[in-house]
N, C-alpha and C. Protein backbone atom coordinates (compact mmCIF):
# COMPACT_ATOMS: atom_id res chain seq x y z
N UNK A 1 5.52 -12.55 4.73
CA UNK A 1 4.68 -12.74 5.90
C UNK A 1 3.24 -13.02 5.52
N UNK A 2 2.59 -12.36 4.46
CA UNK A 2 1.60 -12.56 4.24
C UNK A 2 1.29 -14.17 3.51
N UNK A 3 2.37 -14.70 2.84
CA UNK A 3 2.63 -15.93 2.32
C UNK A 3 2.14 -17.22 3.50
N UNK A 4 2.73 -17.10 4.81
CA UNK A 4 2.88 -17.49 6.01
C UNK A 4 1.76 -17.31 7.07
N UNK A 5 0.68 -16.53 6.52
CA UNK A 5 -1.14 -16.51 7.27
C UNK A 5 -0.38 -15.62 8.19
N UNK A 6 0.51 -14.60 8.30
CA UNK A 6 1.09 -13.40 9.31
C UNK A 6 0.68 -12.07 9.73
N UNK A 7 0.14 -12.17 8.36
CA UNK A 7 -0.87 -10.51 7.87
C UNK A 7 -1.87 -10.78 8.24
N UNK A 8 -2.25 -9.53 9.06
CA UNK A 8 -3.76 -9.83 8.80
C UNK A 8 -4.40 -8.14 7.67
N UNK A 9 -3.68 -7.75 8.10
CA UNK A 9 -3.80 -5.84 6.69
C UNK A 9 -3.04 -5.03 6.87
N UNK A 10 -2.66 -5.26 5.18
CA UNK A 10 -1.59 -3.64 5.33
C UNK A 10 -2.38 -2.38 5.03
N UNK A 11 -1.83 -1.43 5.59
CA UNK A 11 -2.64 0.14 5.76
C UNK A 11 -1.43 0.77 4.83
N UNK A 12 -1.69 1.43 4.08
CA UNK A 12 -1.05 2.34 3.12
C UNK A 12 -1.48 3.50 2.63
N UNK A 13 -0.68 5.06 3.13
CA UNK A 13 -1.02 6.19 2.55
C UNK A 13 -0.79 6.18 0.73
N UNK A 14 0.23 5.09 0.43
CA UNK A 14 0.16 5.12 -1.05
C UNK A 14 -0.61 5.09 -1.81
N UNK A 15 -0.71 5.92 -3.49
CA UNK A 15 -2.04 5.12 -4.29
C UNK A 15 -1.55 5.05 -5.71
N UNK A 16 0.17 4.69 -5.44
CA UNK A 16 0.72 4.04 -6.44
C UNK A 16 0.53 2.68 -6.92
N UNK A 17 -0.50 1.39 -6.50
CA UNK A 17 -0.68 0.39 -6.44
C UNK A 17 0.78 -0.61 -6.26
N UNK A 18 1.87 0.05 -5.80
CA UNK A 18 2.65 -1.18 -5.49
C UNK A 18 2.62 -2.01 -4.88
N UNK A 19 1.85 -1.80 -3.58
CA UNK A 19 1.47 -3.26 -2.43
C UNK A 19 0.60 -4.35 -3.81
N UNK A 20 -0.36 -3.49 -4.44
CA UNK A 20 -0.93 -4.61 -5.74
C UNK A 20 -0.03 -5.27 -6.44
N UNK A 21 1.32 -4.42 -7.18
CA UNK A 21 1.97 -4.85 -7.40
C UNK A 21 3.06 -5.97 -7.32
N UNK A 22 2.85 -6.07 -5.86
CA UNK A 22 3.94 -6.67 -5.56
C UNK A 22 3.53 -8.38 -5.29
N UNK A 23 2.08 -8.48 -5.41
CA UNK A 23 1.69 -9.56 -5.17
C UNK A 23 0.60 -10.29 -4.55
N UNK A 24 0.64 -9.25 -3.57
CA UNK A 24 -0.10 -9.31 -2.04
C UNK A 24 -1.72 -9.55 -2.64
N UNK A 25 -2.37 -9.80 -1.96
CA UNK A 25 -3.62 -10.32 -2.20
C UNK A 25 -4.59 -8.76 -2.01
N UNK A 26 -5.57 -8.39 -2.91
CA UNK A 26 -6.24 -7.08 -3.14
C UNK A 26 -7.53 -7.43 -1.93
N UNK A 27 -7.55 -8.15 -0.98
CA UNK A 27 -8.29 -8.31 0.45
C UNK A 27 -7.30 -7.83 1.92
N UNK A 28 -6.21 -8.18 1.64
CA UNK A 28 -5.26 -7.88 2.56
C UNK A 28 -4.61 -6.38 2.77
N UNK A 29 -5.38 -5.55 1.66
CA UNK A 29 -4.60 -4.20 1.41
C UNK A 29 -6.14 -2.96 1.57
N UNK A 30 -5.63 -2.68 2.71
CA UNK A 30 -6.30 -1.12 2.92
C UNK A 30 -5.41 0.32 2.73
N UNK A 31 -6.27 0.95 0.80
CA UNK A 31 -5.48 2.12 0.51
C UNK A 31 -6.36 3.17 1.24
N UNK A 32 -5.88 3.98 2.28
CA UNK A 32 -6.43 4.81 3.46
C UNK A 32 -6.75 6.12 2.10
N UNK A 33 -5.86 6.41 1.40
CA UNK A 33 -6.10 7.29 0.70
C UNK A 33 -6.55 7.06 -1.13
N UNK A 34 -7.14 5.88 -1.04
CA UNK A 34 -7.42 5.48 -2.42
C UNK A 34 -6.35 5.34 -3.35
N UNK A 35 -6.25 4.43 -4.41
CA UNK A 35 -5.35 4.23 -5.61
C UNK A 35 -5.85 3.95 -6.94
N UNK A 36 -5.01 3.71 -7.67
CA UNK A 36 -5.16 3.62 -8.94
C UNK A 36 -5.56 2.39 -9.36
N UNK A 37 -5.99 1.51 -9.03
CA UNK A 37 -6.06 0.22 -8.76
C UNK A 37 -7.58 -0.17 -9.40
N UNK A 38 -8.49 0.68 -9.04
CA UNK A 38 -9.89 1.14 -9.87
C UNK A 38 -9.91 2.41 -9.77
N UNK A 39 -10.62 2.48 -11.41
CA UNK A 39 -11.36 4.19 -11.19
C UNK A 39 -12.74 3.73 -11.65
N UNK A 40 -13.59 4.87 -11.26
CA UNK A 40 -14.87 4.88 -11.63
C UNK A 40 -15.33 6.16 -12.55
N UNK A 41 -16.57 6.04 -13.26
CA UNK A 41 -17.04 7.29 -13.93
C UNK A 41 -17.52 7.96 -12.95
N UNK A 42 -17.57 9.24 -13.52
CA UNK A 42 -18.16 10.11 -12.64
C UNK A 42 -19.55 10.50 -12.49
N UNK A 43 -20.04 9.82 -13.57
CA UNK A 43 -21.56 10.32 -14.22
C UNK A 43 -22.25 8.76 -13.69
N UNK A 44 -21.85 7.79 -14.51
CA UNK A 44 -22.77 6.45 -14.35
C UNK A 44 -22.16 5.58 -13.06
N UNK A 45 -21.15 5.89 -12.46
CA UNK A 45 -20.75 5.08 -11.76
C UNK A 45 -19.65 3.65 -12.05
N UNK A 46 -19.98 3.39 -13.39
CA UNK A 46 -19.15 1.94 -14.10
C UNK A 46 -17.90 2.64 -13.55
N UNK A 47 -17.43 1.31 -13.08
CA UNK A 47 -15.71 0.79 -12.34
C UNK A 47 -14.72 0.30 -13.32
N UNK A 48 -14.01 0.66 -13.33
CA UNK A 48 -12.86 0.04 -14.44
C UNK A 48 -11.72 -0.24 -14.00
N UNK A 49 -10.86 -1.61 -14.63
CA UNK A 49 -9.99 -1.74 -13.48
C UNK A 49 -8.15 -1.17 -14.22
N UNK A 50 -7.20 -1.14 -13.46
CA UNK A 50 -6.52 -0.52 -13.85
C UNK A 50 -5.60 -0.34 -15.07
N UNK A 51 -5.89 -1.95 -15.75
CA UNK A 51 -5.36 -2.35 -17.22
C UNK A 51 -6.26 -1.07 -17.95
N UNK A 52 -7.39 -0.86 -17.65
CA UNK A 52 -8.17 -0.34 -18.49
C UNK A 52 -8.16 1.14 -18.61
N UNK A 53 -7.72 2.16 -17.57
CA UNK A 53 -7.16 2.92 -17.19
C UNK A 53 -5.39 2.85 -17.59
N UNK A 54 -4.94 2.31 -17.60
CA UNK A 54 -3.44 2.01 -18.34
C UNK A 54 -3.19 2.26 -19.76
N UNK A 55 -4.64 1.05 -20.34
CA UNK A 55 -4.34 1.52 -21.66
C UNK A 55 -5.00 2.78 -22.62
N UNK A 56 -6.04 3.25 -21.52
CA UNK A 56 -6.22 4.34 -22.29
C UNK A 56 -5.01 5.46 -22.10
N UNK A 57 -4.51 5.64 -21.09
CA UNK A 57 -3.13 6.54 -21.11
C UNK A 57 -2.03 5.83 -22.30
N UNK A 58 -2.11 4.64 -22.62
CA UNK A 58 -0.79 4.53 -23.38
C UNK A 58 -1.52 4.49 -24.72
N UNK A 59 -2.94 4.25 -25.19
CA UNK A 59 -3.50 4.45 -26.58
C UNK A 59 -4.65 5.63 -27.12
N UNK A 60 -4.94 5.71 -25.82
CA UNK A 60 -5.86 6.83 -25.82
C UNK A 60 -5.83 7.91 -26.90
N UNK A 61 -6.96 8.16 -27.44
CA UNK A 61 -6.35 9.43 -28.36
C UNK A 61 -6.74 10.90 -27.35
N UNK A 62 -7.37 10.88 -26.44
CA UNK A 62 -7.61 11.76 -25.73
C UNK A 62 -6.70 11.62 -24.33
N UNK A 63 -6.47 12.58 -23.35
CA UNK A 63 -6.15 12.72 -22.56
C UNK A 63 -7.04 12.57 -21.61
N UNK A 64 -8.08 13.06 -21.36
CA UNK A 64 -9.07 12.51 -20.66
C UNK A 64 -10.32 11.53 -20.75
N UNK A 65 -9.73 10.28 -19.81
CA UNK A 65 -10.33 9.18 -20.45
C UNK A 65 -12.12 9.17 -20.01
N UNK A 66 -12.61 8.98 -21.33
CA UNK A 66 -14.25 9.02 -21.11
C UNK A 66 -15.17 7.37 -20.64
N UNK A 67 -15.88 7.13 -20.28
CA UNK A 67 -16.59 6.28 -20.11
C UNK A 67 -17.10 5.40 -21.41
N UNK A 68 -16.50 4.19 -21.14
CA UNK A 68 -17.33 3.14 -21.93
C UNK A 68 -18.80 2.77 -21.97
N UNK A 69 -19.29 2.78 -20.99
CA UNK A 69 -21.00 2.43 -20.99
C UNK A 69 -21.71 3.46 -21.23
N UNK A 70 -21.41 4.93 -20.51
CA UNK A 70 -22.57 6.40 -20.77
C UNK A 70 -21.66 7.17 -22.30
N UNK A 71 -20.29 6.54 -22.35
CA UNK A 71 -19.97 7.29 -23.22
C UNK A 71 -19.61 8.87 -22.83
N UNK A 72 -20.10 9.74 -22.04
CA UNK A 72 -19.85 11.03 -21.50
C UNK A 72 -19.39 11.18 -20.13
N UNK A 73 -19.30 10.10 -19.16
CA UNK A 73 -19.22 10.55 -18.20
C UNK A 73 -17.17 10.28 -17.71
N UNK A 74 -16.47 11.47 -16.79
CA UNK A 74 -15.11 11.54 -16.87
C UNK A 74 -14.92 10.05 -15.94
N UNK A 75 -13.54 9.36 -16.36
CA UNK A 75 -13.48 8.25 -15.49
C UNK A 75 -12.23 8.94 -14.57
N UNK A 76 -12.77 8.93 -13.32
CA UNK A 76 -11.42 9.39 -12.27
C UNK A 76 -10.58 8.34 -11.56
N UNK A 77 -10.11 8.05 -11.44
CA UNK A 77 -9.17 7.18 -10.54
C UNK A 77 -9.41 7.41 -9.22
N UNK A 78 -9.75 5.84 -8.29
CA UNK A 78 -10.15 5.93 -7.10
C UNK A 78 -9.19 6.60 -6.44
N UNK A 79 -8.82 8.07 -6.49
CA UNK A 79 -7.77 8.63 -5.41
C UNK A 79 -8.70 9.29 -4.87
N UNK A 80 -8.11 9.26 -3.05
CA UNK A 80 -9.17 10.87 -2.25
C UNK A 80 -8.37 11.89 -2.72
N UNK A 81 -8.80 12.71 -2.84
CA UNK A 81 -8.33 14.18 -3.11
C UNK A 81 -8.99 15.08 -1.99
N UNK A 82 -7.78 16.55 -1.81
CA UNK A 82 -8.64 17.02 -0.48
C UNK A 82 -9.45 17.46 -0.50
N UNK A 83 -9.93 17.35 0.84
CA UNK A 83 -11.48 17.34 1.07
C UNK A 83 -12.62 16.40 0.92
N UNK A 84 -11.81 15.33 0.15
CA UNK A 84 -12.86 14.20 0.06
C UNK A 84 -12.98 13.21 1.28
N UNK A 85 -13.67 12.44 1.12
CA UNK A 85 -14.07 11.34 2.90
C UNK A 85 -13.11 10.16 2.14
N UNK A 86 -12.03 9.94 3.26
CA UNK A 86 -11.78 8.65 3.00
C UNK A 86 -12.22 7.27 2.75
N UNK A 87 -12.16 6.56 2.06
CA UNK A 87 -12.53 4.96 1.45
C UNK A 87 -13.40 4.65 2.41
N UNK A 88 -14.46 3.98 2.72
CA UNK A 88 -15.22 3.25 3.20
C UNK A 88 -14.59 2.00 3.90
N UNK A 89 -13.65 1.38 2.56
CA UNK A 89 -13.19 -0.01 3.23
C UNK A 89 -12.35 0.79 4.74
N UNK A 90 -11.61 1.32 4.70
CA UNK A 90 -10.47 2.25 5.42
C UNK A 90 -11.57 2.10 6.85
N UNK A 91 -13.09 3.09 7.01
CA UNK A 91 -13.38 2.84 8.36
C UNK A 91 -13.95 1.05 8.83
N UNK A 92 -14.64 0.79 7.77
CA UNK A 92 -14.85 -0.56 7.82
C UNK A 92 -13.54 -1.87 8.29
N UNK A 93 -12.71 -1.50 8.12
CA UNK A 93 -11.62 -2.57 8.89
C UNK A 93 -10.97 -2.09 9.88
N UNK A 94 -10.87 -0.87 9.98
CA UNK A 94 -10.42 -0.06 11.33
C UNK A 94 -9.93 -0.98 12.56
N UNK A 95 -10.99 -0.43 13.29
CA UNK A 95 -11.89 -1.07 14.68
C UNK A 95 -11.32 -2.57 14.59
N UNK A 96 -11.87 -3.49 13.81
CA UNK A 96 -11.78 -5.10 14.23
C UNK A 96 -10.45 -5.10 13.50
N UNK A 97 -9.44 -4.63 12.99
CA UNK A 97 -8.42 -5.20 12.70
C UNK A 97 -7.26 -4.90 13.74
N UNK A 98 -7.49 -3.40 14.38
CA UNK A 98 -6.72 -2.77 15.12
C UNK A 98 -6.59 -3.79 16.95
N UNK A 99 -7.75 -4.16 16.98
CA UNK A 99 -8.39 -4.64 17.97
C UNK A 99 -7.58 -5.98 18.50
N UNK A 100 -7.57 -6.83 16.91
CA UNK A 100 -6.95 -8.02 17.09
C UNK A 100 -5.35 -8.27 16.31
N UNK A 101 -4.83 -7.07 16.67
CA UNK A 101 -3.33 -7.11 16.08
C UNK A 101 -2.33 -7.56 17.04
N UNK A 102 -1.54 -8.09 17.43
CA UNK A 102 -0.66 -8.43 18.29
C UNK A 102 0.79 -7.98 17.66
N UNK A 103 0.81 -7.44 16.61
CA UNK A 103 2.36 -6.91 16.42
C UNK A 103 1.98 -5.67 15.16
N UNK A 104 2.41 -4.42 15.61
CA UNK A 104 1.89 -3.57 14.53
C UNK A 104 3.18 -3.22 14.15
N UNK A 105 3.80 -2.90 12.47
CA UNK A 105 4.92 -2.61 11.63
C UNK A 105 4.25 -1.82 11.04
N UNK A 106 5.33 0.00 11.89
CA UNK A 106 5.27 1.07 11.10
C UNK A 106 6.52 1.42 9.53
N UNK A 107 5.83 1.78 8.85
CA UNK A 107 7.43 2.11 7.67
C UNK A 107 7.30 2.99 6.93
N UNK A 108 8.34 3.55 6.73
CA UNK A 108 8.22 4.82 5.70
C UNK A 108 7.29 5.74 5.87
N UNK A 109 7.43 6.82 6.93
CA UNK A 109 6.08 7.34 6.83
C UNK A 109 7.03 8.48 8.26
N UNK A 110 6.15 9.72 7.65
CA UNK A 110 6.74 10.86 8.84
C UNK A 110 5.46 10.82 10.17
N UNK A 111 4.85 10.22 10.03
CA UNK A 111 3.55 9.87 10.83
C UNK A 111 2.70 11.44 10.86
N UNK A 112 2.88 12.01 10.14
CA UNK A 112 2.22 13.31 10.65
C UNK A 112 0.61 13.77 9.95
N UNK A 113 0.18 13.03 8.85
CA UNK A 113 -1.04 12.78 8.18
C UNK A 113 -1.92 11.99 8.45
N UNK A 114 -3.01 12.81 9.58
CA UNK A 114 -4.01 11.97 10.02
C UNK A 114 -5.22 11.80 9.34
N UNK A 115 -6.18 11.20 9.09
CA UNK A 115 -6.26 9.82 10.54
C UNK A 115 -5.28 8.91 10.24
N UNK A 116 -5.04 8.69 9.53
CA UNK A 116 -3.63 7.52 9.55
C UNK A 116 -2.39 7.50 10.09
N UNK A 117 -2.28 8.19 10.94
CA UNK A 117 -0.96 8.39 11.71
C UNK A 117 -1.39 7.93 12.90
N UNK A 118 -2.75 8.60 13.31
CA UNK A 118 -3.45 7.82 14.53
C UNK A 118 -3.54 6.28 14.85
N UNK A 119 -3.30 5.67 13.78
CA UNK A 119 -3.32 4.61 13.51
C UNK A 119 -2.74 4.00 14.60
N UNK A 120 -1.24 4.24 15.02
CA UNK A 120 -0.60 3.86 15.91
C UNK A 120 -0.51 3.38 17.54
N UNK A 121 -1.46 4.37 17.80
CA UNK A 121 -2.46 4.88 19.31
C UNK A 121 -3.56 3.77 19.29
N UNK A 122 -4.15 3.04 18.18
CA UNK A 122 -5.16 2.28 18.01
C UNK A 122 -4.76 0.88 18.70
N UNK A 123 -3.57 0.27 18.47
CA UNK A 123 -3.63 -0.77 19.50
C UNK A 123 -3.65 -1.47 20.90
N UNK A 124 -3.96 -2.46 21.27
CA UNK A 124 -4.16 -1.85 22.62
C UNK A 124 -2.20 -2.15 22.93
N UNK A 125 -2.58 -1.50 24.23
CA UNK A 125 -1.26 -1.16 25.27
C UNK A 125 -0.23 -2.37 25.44
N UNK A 126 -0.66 -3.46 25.24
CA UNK A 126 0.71 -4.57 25.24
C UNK A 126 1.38 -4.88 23.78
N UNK A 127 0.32 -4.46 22.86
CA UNK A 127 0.96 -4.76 21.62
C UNK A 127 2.52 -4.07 21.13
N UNK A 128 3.38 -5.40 20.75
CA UNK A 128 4.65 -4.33 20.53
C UNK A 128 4.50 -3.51 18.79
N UNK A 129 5.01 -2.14 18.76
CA UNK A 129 5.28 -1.33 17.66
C UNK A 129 6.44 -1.20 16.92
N UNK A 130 6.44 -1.78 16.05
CA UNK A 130 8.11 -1.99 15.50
C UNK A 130 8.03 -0.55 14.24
N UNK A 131 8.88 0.39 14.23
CA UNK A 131 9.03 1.48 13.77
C UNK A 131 9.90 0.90 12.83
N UNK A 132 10.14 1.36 11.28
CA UNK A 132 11.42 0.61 10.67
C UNK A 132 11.59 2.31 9.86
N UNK A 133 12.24 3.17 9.89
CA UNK A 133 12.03 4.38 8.99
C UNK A 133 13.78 4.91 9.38
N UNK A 134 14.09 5.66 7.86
CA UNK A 134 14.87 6.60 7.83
C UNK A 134 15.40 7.23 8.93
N UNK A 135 14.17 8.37 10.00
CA UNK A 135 14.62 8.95 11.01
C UNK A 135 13.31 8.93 12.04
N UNK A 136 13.65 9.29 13.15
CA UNK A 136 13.10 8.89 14.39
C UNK A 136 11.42 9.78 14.29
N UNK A 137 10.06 9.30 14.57
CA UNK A 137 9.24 9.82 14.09
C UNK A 137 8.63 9.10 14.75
N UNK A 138 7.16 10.03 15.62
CA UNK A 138 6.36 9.27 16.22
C UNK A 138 6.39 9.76 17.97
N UNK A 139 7.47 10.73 18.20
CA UNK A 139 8.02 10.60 19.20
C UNK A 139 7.14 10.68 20.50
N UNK A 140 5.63 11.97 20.30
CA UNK A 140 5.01 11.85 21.10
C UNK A 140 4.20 10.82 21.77
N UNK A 141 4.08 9.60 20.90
CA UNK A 141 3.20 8.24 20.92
C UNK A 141 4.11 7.29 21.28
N UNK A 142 4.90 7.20 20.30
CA UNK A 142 6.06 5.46 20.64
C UNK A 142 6.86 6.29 21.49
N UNK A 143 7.14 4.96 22.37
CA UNK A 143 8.43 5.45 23.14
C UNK A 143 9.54 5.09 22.89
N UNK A 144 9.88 4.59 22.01
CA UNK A 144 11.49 3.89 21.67
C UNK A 144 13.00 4.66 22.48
N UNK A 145 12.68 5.69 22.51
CA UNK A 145 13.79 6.57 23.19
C UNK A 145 13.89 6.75 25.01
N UNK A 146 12.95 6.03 25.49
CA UNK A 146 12.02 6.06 26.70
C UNK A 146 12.54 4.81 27.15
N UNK A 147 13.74 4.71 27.99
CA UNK A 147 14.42 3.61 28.80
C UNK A 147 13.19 3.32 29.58
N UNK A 148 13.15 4.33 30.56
CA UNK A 148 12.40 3.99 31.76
C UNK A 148 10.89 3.48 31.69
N UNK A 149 9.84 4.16 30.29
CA UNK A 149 9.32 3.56 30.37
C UNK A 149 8.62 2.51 29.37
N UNK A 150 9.59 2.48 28.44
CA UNK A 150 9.32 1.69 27.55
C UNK A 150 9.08 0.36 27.14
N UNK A 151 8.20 -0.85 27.21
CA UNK A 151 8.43 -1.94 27.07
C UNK A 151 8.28 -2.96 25.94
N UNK A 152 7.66 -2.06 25.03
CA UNK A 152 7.58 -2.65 23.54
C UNK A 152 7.48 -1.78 22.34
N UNK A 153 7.99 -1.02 21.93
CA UNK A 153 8.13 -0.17 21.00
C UNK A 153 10.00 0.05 20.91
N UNK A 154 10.05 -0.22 19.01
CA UNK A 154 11.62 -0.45 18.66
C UNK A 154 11.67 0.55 17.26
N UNK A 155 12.51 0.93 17.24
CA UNK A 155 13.26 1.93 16.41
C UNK A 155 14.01 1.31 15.49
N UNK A 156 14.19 0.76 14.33
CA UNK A 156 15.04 0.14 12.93
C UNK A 156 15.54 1.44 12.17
N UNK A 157 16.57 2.18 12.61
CA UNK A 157 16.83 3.71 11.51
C UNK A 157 17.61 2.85 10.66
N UNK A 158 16.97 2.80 9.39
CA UNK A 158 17.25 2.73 7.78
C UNK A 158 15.92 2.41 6.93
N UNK A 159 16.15 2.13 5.76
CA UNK A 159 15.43 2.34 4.79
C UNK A 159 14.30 0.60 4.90
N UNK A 160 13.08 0.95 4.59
CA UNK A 160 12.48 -0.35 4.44
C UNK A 160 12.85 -1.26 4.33
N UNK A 161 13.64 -1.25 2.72
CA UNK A 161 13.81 -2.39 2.16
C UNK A 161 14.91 -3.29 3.27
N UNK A 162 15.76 -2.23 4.15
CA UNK A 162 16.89 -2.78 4.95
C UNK A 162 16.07 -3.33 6.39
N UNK A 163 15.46 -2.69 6.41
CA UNK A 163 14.40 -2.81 7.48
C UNK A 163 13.95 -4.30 7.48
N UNK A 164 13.19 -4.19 6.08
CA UNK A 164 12.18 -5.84 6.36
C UNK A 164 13.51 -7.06 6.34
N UNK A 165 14.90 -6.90 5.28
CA UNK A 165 15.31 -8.06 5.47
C UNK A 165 16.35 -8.16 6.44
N UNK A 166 16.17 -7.31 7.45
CA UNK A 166 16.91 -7.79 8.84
C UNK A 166 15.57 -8.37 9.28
N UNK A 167 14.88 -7.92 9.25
CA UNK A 167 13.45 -8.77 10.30
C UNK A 167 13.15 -10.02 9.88
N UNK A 168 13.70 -10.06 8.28
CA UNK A 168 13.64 -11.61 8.16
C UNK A 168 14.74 -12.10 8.31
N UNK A 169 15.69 -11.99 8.26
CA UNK A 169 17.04 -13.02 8.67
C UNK A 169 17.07 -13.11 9.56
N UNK A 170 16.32 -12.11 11.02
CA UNK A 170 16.31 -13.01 12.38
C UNK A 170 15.23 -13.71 12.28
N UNK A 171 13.97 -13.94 11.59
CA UNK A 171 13.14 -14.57 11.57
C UNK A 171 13.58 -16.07 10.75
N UNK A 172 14.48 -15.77 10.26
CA UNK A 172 15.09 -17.33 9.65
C UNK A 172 14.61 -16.87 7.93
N UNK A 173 14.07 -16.13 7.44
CA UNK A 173 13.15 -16.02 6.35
C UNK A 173 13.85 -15.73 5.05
N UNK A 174 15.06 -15.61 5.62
CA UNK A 174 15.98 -14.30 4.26
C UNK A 174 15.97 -15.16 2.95
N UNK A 175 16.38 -16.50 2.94
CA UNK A 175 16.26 -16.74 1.84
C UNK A 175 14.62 -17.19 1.25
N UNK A 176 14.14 -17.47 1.93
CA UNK A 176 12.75 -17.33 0.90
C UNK A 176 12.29 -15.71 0.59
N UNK A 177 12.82 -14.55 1.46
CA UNK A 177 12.13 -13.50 0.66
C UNK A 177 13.40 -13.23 -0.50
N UNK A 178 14.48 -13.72 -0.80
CA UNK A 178 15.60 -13.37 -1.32
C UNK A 178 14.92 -14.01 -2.73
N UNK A 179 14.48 -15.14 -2.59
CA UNK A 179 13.88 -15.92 -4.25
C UNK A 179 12.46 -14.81 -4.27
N UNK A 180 11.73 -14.65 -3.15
CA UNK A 180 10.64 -13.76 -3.65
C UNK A 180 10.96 -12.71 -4.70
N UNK A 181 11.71 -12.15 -4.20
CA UNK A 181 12.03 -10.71 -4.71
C UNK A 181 12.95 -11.35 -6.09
N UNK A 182 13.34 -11.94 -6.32
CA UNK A 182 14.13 -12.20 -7.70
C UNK A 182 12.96 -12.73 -8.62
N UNK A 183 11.52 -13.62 -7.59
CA UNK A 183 10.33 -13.96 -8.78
C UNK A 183 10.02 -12.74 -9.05
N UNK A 184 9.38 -11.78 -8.33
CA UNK A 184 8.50 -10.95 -8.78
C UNK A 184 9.36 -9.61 -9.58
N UNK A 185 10.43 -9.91 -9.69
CA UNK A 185 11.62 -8.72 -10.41
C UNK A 185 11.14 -9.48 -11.95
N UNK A 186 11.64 -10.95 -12.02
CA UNK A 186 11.32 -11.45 -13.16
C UNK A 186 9.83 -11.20 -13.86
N UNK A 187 9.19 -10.90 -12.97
CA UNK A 187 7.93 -11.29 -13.62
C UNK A 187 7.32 -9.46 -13.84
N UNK A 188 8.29 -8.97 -13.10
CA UNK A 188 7.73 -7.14 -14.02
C UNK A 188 8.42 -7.03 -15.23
N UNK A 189 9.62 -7.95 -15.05
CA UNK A 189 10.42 -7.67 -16.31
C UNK A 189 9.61 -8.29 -17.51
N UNK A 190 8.98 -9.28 -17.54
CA UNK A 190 8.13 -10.06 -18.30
C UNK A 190 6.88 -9.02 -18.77
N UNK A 191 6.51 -8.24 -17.58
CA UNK A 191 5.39 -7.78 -17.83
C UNK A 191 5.67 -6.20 -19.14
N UNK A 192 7.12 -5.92 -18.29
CA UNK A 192 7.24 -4.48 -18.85
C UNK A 192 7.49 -4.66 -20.73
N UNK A 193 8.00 -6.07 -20.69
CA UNK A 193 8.40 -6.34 -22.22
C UNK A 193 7.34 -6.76 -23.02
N UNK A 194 6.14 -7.38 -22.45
CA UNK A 194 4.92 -7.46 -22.61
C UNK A 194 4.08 -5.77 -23.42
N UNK A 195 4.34 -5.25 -22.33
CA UNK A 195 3.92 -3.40 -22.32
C UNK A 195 4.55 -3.02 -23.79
N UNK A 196 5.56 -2.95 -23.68
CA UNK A 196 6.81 -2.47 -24.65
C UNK A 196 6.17 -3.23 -26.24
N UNK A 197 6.11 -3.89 -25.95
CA UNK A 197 5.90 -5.07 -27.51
C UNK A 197 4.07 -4.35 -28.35
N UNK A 198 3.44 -4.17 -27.01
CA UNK A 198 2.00 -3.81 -27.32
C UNK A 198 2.26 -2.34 -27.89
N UNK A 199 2.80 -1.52 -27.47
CA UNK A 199 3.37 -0.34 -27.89
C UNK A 199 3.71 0.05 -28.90
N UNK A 200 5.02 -0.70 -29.32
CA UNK A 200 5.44 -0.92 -30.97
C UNK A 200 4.94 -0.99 -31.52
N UNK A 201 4.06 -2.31 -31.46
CA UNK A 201 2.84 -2.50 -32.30
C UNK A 201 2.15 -1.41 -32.77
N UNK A 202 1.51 -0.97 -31.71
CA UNK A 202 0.44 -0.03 -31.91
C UNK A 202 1.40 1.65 -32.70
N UNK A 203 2.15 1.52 -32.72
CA UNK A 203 3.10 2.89 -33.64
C UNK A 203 2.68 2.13 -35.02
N UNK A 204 2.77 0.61 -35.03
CA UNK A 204 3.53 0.35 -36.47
C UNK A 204 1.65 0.49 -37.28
């Protein structure tokens, strides 16, 4: 969808960088709870991006990776941790993205970790809510279970991945996300043997 000008932002409690992973463009992705994607020092501020953070975990002689420019200061990984204020980008796209959404896709998610669960309540009232999750969640907000008064909010019980490619085979889409997903399989496999080779090396 995002291939197709469809997206306009994905919102993600994750800060495993897989939405990075997977392709998606690092403008199109709001991590609500920060990821691994950059870390910064803690002392000077210098940003580092996540190759760099990668390889000090796989060469590092220390466990805790120190700063390249001050030399002393700890480099943390952009995660919130509690009690911290969520991302900046996070309130900064809020408002004008929520505003001009015409189809919001919830997934994987028990909705119960706010502000991001609120999320849902943010669009306005005609927009339809397509729920795609495991089990039924949301209940006080979506109405999916709500004959009488429900007119755009839908319930998908199974797993994401089953989720998105029914939404694309009625969308006509299945086989272009069917080659997607076989490029970008190839191309971790490329990457992981890439990883693997640098590794060896570095034993020998």
């Amino acid at each position: 969808m995002v291939e197709r000008g469809h997206v306009r932002r994905i919102y993600t409690q994750n800060i495993d960088i897989l939405e990075y992973l997977s392709g998606t463009p690092a403008d199109k992705i709001v991590t609500a709870h920060g990821s691994h994607y950059t870390s910064t020092c803690q002392k000077c501020k210098q940003t580092y991006d996540q190759e760099w953070f990668a390889n000090h975990l796989r060469f590092g002689k220390e466990l805790v990776a120190h700063c390249d420019k001050c030399k002393t200061g700890v480099v943390k990984p952009d995660i919130v941790f509690f009690g911290e204020n969520l991302p900046k980008r996070f309130h900064q796209h809020v408002t004008q993205d929520f505003e001009k959404c015409d189809l919001l896709i919830i997934m994987g998610t028990s909705l119960v970790v706010y502000p991001v669960a609120g999320l849902i309540d943010e669009v306005k009232p005609h927009v339809p809510r397509l729920l795609i999750n495991l089990e039924p969640v949301g209940k006080g907000v979506l109405r999916y279970n709500n004959k009488a008064s429900n007119k755009r909010d839908v319930f998908y019980e199974g797993s994401a991945d089953d989720g998105v490619k029914k939404l694309a085979d009625l969308l006509g889409w299945k086989p272009e996300l069917d080659q997607m997903i076989q490029h970008e399989w190839k191309k971790l496999d490329e990457e992981f043997a890439e990883i693997k080779k640098k590794i060896e090396t570095k034993k020998e």
